[in-house]
C-alpha atoms as a PDB file:
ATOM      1  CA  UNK A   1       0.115   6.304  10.234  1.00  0.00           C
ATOM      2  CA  UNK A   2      -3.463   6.430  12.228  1.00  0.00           C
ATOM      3  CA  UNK A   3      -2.053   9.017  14.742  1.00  0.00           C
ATOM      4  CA  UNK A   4      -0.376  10.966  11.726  1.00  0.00           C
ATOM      5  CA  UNK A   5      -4.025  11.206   9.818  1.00  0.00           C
ATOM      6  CA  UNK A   6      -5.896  12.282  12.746  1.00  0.00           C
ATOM      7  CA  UNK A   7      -3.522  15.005  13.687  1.00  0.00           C
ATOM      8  CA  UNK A   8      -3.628  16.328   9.931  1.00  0.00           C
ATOM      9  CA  UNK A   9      -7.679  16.033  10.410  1.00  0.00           C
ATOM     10  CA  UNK A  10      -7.552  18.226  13.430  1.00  0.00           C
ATOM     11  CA  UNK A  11      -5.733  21.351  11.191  1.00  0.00           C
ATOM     12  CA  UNK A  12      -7.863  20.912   8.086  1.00  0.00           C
ATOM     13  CA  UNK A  13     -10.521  23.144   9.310  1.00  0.00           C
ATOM     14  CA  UNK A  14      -8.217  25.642  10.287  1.00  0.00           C
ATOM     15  CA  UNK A  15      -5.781  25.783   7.266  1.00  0.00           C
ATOM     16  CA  UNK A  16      -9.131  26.143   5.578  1.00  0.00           C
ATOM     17  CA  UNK A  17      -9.887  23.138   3.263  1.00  0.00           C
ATOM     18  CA  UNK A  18     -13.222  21.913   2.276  1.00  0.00           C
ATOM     19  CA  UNK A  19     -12.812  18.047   2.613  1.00  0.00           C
ATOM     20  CA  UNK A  20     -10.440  14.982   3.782  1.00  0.00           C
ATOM     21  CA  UNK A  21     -10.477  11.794   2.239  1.00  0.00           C
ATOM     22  CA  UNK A  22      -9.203   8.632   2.897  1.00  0.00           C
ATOM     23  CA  UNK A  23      -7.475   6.156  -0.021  1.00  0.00           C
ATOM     24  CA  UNK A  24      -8.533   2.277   0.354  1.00  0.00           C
ATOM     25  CA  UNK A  25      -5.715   0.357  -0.627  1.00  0.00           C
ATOM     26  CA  UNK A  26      -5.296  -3.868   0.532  1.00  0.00           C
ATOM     27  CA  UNK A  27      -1.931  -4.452  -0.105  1.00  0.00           C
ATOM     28  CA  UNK A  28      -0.370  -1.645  -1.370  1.00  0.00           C
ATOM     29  CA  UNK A  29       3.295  -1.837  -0.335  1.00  0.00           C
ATOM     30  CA  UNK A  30       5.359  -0.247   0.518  1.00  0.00           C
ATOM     31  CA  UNK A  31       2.146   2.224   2.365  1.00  0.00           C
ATOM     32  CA  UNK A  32      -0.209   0.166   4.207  1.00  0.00           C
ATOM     33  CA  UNK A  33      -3.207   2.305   4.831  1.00  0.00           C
ATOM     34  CA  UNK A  34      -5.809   1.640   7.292  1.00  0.00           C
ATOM     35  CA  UNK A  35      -9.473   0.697   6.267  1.00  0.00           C
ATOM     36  CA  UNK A  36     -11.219   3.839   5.212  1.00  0.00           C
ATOM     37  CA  UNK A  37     -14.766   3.746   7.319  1.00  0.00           C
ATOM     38  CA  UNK A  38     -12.907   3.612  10.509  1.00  0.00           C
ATOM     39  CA  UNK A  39     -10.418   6.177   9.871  1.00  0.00           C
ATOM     40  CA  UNK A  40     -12.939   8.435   8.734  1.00  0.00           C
ATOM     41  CA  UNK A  41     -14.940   7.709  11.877  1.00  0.00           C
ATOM     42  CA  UNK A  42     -11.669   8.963  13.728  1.00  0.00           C
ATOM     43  CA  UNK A  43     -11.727  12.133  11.094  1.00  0.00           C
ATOM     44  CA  UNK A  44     -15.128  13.013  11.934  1.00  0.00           C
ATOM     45  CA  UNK A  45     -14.364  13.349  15.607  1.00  0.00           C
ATOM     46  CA  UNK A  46     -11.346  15.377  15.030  1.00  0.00           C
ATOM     47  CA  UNK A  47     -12.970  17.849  11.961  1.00  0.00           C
ATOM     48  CA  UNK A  48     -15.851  20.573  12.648  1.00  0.00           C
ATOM     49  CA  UNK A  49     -17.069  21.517   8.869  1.00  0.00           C
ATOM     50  CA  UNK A  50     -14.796  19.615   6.814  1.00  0.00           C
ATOM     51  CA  UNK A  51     -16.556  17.397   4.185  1.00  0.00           C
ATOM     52  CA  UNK A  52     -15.556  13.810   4.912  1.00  0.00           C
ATOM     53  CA  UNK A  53     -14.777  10.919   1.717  1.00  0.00           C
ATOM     54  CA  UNK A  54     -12.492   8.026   0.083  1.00  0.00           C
ATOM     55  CA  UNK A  55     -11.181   8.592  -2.944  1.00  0.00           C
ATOM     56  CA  UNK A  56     -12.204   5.046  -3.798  1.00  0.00           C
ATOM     57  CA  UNK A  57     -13.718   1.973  -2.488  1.00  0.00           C
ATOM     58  CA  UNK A  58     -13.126  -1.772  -3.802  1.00  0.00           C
ATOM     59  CA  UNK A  59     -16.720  -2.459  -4.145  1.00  0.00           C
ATOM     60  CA  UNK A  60     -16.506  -5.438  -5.443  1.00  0.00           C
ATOM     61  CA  UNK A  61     -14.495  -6.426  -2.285  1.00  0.00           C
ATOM     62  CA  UNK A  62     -16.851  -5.933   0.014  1.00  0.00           C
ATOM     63  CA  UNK A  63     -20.327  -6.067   1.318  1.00  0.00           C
ATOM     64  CA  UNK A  64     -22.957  -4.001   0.182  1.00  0.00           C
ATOM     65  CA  UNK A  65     -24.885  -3.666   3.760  1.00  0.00           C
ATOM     66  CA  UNK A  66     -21.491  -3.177   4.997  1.00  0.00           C
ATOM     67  CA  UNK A  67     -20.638  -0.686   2.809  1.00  0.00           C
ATOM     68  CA  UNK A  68     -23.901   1.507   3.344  1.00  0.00           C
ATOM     69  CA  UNK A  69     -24.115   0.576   7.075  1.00  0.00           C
ATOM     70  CA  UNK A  70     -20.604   2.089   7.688  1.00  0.00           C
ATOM     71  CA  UNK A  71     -21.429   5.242   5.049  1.00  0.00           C
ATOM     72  CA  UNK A  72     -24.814   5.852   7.051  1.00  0.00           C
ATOM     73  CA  UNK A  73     -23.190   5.723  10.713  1.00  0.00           C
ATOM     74  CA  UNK A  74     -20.071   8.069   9.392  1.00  0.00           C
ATOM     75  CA  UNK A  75     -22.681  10.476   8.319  1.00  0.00           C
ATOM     76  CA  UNK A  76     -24.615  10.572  11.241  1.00  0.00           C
ATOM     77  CA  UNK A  77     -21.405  10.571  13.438  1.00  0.00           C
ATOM     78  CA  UNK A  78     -20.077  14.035  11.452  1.00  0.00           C
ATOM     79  CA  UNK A  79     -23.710  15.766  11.022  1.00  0.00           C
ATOM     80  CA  UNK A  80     -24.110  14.850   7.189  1.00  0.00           C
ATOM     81  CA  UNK A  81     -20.337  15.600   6.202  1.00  0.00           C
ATOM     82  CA  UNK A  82     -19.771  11.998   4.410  1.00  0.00           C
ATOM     83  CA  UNK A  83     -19.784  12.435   0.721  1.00  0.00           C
END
């Protein structure tokens, strides 16, 4: 699934599209999905201009620091792409 997303992420730029983005699912069978922050973290390395997002988080799920910790480093790590 990881190696499958990443390899999509290197053609978006060239087939053209504007932005990725990564679901965030726990438990969603029969598709497990990975966490989003780290796959997009993989995304960022493998896209040039592509904007970078999740099409949702389960905020209530998780850590607030976490969440903008992980936002702020994604941005940084794809020169301002996270939206």
């Amino acid at each position: 699934m990881i190696d499958e997303a990443l390899a999509v992420g290197r053609r978006v730029d060239d087939i053209g599209f504007d932005w990725v983005s990564v679901p965030h699912h726990w438990a969603a069978h029969p598709v497990v999905w990975p966490q989003p922050f780290p796959l997009l973290a993989g995304l960022a390395r493998e896209t040039r201009s592509a904007r970078l997002m999740t099409l949702m988080l389960l905020l209530p799920l998780l850590s607030a620091v976490d969440v903008a910790e992980n936002a702020a480093t994604i941005d940084q790590m794809s020169g301002g792409r996270l939206t």
